[in-house]
C-alpha atoms as a PDB file:
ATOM      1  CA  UNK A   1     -49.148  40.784  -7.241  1.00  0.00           C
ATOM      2  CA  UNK A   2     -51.879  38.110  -6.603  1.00  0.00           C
ATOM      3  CA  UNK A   3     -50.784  36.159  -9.656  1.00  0.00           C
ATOM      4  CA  UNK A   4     -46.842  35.978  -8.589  1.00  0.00           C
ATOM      5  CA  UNK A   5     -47.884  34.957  -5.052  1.00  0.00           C
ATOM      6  CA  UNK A   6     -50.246  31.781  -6.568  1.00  0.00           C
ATOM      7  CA  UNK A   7     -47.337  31.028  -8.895  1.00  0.00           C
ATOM      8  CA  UNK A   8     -44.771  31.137  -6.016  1.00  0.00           C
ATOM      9  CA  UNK A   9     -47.332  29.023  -3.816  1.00  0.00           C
ATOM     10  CA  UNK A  10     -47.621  26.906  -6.848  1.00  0.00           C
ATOM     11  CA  UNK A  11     -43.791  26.382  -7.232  1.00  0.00           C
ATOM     12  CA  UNK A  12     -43.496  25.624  -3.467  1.00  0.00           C
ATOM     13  CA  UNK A  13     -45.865  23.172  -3.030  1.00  0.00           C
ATOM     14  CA  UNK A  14     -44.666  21.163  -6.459  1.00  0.00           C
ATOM     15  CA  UNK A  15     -41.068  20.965  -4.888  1.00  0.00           C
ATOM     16  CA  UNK A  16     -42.394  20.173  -1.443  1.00  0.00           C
ATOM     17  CA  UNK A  17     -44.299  17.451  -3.003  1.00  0.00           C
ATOM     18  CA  UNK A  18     -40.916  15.807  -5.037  1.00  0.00           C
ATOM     19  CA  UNK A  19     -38.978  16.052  -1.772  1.00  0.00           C
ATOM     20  CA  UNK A  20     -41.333  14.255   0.280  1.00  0.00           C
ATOM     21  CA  UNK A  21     -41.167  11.557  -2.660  1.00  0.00           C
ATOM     22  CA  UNK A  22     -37.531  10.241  -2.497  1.00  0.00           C
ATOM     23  CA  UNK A  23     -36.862   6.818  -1.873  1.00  0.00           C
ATOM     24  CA  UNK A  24     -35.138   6.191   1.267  1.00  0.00           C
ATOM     25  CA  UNK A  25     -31.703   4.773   1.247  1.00  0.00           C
ATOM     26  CA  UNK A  26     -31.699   1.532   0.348  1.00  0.00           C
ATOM     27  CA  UNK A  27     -35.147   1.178  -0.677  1.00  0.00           C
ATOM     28  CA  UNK A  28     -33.944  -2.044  -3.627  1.00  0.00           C
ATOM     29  CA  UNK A  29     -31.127  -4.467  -3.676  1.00  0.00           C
ATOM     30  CA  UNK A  30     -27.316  -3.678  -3.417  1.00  0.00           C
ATOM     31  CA  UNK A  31     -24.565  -5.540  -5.036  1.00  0.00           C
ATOM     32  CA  UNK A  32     -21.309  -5.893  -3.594  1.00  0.00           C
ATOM     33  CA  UNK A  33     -18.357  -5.992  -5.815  1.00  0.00           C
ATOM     34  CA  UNK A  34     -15.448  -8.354  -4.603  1.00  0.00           C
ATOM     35  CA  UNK A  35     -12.992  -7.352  -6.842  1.00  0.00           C
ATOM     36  CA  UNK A  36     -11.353 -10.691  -6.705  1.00  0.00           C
ATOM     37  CA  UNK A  37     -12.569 -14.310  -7.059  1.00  0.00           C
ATOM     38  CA  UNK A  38     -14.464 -16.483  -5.177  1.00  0.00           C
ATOM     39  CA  UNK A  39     -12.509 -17.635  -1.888  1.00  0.00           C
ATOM     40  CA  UNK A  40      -9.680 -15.112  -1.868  1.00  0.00           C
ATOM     41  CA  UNK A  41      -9.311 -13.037   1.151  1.00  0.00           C
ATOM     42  CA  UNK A  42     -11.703  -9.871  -0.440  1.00  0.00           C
ATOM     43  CA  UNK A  43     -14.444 -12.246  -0.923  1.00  0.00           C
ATOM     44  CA  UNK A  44     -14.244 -14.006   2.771  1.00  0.00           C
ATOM     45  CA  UNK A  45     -14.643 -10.745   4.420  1.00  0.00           C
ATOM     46  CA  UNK A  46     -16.650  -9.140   1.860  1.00  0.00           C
ATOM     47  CA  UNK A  47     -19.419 -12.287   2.224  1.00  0.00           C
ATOM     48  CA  UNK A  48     -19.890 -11.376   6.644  1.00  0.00           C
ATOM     49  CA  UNK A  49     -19.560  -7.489   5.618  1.00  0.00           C
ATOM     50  CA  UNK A  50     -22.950  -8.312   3.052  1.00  0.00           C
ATOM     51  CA  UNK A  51     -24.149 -10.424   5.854  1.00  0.00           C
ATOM     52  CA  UNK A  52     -24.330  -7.931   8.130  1.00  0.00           C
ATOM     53  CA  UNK A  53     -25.800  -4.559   6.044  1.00  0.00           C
ATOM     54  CA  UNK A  54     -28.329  -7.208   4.949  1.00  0.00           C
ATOM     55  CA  UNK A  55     -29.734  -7.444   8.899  1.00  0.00           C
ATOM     56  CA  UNK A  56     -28.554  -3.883   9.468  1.00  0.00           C
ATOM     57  CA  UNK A  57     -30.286  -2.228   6.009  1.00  0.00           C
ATOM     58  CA  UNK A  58     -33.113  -4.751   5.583  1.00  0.00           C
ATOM     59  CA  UNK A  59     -32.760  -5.041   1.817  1.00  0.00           C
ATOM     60  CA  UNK A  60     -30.689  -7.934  -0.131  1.00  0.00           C
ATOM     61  CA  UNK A  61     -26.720  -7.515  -0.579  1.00  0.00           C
ATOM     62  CA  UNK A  62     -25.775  -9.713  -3.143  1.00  0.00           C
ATOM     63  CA  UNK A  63     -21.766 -10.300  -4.068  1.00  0.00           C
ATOM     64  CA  UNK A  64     -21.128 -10.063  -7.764  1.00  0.00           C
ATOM     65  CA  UNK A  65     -17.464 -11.748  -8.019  1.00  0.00           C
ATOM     66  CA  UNK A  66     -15.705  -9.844 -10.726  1.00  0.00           C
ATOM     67  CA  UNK A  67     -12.038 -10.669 -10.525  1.00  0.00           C
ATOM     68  CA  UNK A  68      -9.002 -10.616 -12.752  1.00  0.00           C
ATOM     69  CA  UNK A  69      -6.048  -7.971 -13.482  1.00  0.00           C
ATOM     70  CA  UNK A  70      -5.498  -7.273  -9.835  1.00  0.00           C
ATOM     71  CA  UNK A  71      -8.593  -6.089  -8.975  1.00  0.00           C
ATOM     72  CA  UNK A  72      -8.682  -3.820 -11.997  1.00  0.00           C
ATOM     73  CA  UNK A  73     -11.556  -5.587 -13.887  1.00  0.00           C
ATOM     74  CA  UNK A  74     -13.895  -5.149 -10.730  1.00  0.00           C
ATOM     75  CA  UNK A  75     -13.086  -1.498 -10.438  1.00  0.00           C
ATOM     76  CA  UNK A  76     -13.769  -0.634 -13.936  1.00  0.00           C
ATOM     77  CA  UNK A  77     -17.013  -2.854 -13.560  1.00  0.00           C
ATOM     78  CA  UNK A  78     -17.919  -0.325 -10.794  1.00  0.00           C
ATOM     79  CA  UNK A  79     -16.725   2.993 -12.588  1.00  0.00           C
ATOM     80  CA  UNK A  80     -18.718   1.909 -15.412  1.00  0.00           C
ATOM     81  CA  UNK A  81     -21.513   1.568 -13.601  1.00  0.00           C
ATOM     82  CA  UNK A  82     -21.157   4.786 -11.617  1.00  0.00           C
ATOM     83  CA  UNK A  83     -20.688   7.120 -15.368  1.00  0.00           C
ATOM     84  CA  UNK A  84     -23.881   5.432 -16.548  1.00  0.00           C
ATOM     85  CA  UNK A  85     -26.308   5.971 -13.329  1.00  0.00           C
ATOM     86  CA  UNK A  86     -25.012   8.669 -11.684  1.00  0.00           C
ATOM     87  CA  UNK A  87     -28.201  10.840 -12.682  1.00  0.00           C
ATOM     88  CA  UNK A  88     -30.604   7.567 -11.424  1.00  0.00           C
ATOM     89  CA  UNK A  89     -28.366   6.794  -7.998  1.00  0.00           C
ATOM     90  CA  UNK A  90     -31.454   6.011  -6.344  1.00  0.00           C
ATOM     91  CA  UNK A  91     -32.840   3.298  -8.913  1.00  0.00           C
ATOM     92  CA  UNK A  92     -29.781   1.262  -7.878  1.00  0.00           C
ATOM     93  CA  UNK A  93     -26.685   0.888  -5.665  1.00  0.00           C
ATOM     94  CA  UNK A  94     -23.929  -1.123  -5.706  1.00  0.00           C
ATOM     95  CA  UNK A  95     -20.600  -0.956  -3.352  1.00  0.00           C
ATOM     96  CA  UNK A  96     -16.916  -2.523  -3.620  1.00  0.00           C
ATOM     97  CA  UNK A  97     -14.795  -4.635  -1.763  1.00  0.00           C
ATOM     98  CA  UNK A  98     -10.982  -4.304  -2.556  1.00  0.00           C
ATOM     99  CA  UNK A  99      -8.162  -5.314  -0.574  1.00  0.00           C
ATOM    100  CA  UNK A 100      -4.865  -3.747  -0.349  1.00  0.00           C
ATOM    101  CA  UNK A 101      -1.479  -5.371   0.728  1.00  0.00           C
ATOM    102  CA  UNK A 102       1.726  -3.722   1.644  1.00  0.00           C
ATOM    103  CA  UNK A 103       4.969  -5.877   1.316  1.00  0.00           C
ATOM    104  CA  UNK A 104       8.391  -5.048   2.591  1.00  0.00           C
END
């Protein structure tokens, strides 16, 4: 009985120590997608957006331009990223700015 109680006590105290070890959200740089080029409507209200979760987060928000196809080639730019670091989301973030228009 003694030993499963030190193992248990054991266990507990390993996972208590990983949880208290998690980076904080955003602990490192984030980089904004625009998923259109430089100067287009995305990218003037995606530059105040970064602007502002820079004062607001206290980490850097760079925009990383990726236009073409729509929009398409900055969404697949984010998608890839996502399917390669979902297991490591902490080591990096990035987010996306995409417009949407309606016409009638």
């Amino acid at each position: 009985m003694k030993r499963r109680v030190l193992i248990g006590s054991a266990a507990a105290a390993a996972l208590a120590g990983a949880a208290r070890a998690q980076e904080v959200f955003p602990s490192r740089p984030v980089s904004m997608v625009v998923a259109f080029p430089p100067g287009g409507q995305a990218d003037v209200v995606g530059r105040p957006v970064a602007a502002a979760l820079e004062r607001i987060w206290r980490v850097a928000v760079p925009i990383v331009n990726r236009g073409g196809a729509a929009g398409a080639i900055g969404n697949a730019a984010v998608a890839k990223f996502l399917r390669a670091k979902v297991p490591e989301i902490m080591e990096q973030f990035e987010a996306i700015a995409a417009t949407t228009s309606m016409e009638t």
